[in-house]
Protein backbone atom coordinates (compact mmCIF):
# COMPACT_ATOMS: atom_id res chain seq x y z
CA UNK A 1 118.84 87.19 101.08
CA UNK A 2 117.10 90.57 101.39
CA UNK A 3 114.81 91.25 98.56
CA UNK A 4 114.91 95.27 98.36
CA UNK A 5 112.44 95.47 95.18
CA UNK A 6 109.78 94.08 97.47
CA UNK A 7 111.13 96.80 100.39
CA UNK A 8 111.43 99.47 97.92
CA UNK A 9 107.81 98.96 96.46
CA UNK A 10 105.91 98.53 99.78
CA UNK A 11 102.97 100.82 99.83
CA UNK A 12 103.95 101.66 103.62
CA UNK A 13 107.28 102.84 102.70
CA UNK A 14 105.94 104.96 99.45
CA UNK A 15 103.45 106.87 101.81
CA UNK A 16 106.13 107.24 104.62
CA UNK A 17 108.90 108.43 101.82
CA UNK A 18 105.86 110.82 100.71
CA UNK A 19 105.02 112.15 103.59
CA UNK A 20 108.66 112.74 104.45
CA UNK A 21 109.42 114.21 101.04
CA UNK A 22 106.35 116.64 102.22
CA UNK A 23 107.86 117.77 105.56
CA UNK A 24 111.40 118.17 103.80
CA UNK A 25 110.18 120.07 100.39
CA UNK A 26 107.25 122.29 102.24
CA UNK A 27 108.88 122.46 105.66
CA UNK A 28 112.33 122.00 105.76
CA UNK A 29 111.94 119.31 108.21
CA UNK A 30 115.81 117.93 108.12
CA UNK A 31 115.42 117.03 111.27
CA UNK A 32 113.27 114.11 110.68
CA UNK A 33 115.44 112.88 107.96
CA UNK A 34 118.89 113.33 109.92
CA UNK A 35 117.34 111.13 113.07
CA UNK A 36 115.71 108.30 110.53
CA UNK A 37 119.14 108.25 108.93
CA UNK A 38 121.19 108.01 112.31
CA UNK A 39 118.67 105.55 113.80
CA UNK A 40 120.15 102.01 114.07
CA UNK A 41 118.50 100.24 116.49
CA UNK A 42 114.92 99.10 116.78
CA UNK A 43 113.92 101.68 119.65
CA UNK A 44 115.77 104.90 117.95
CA UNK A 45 114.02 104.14 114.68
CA UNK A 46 110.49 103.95 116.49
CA UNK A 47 111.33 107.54 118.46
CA UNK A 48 112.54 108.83 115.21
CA UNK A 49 109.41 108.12 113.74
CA UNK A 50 107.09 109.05 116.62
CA UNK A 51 108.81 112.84 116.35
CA UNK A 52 108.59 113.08 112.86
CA UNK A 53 104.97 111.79 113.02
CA UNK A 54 104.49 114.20 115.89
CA UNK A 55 106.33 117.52 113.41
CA UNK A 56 103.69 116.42 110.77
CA UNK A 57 101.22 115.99 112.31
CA UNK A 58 101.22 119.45 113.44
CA UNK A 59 102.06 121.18 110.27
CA UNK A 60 99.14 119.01 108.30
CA UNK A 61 96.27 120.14 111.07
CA UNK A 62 97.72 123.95 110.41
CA UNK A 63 97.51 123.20 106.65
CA UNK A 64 93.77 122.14 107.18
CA UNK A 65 92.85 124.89 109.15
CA UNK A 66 94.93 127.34 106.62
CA UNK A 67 93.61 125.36 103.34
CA UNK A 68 89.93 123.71 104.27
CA UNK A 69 91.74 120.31 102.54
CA UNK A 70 92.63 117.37 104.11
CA UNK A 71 96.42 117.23 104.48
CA UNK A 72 98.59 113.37 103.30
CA UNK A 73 99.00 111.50 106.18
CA UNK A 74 100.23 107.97 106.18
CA UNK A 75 97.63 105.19 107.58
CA UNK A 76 97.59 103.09 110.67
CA UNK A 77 97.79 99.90 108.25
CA UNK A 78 100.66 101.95 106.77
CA UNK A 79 102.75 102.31 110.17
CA UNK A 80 101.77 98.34 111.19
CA UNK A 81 103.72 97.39 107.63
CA UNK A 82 106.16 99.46 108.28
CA UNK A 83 106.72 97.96 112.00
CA UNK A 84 106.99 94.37 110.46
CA UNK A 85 109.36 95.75 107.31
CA UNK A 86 111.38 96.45 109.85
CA UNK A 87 111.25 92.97 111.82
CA UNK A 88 112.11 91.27 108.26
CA UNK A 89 114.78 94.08 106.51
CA UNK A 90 115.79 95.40 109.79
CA UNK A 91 116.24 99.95 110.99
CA UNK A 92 118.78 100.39 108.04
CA UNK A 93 117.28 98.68 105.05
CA UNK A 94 114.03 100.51 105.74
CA UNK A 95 115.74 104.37 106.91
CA UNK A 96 117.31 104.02 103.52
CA UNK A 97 114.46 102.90 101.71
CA UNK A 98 112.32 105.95 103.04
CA UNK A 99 115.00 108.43 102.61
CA UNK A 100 115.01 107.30 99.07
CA UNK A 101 111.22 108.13 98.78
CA UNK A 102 111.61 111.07 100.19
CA UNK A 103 114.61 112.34 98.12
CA UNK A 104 113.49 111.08 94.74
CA UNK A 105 111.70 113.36 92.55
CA UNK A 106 108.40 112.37 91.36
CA UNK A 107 107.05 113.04 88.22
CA UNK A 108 107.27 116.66 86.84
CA UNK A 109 105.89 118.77 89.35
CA UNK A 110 108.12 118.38 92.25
């Protein structure tokens, strides 16, 4: 049996959903969260994520140039987990589970 709590509190997943909520709340990036959501197999989930990774990373190196800060972006140790999350929970379990992140609000500011 699948144990979502563990899915749903994966540090990978949290800094995905974040940097999703990010390209959705600052960029209107619905793109990104219309192909994660249609993506059922292993290889559409993995291009899903390479162009969403490949949107963001684009709009976080303008942000730095723009702002002087060093923009969110999720870690390599972050995409690995996220890789194997999806070996054990399979594409669905872990779309949903980032869409989630992305499209809950978190504490007051947002």
């Amino acid at each position: 049996m699948l144990n979502l709590n563990e899915l749903f509190r994966e540090t990978a997943v949290e800094n995905f959903g974040m940097a999703l909520r990010i390209s959705i709340r600052e960029h209107q990036d619905y793109a990104s969260l219309v192909e994660l959501k249609y993506a059922e197999k292993k290889m559409q989930f993995i291009e899903s994520l390479a162009n969403f990774l490949r949107r963001y990373d684009a709009r976080a190196r303008a942000y730095e140039r723009e702002k002087g800060r060093i923009a969110f972006r999720p870690s390599k140790e972050d995409l690995d987990k996220l890789m194997e999350l999806v070996e054990k929970y399979g594409v669905k379990a872990v779309s949903a589970a980032l869409i989630s992140h992305a499209l809950v609000k978190v504490g007051g500011g947002e």
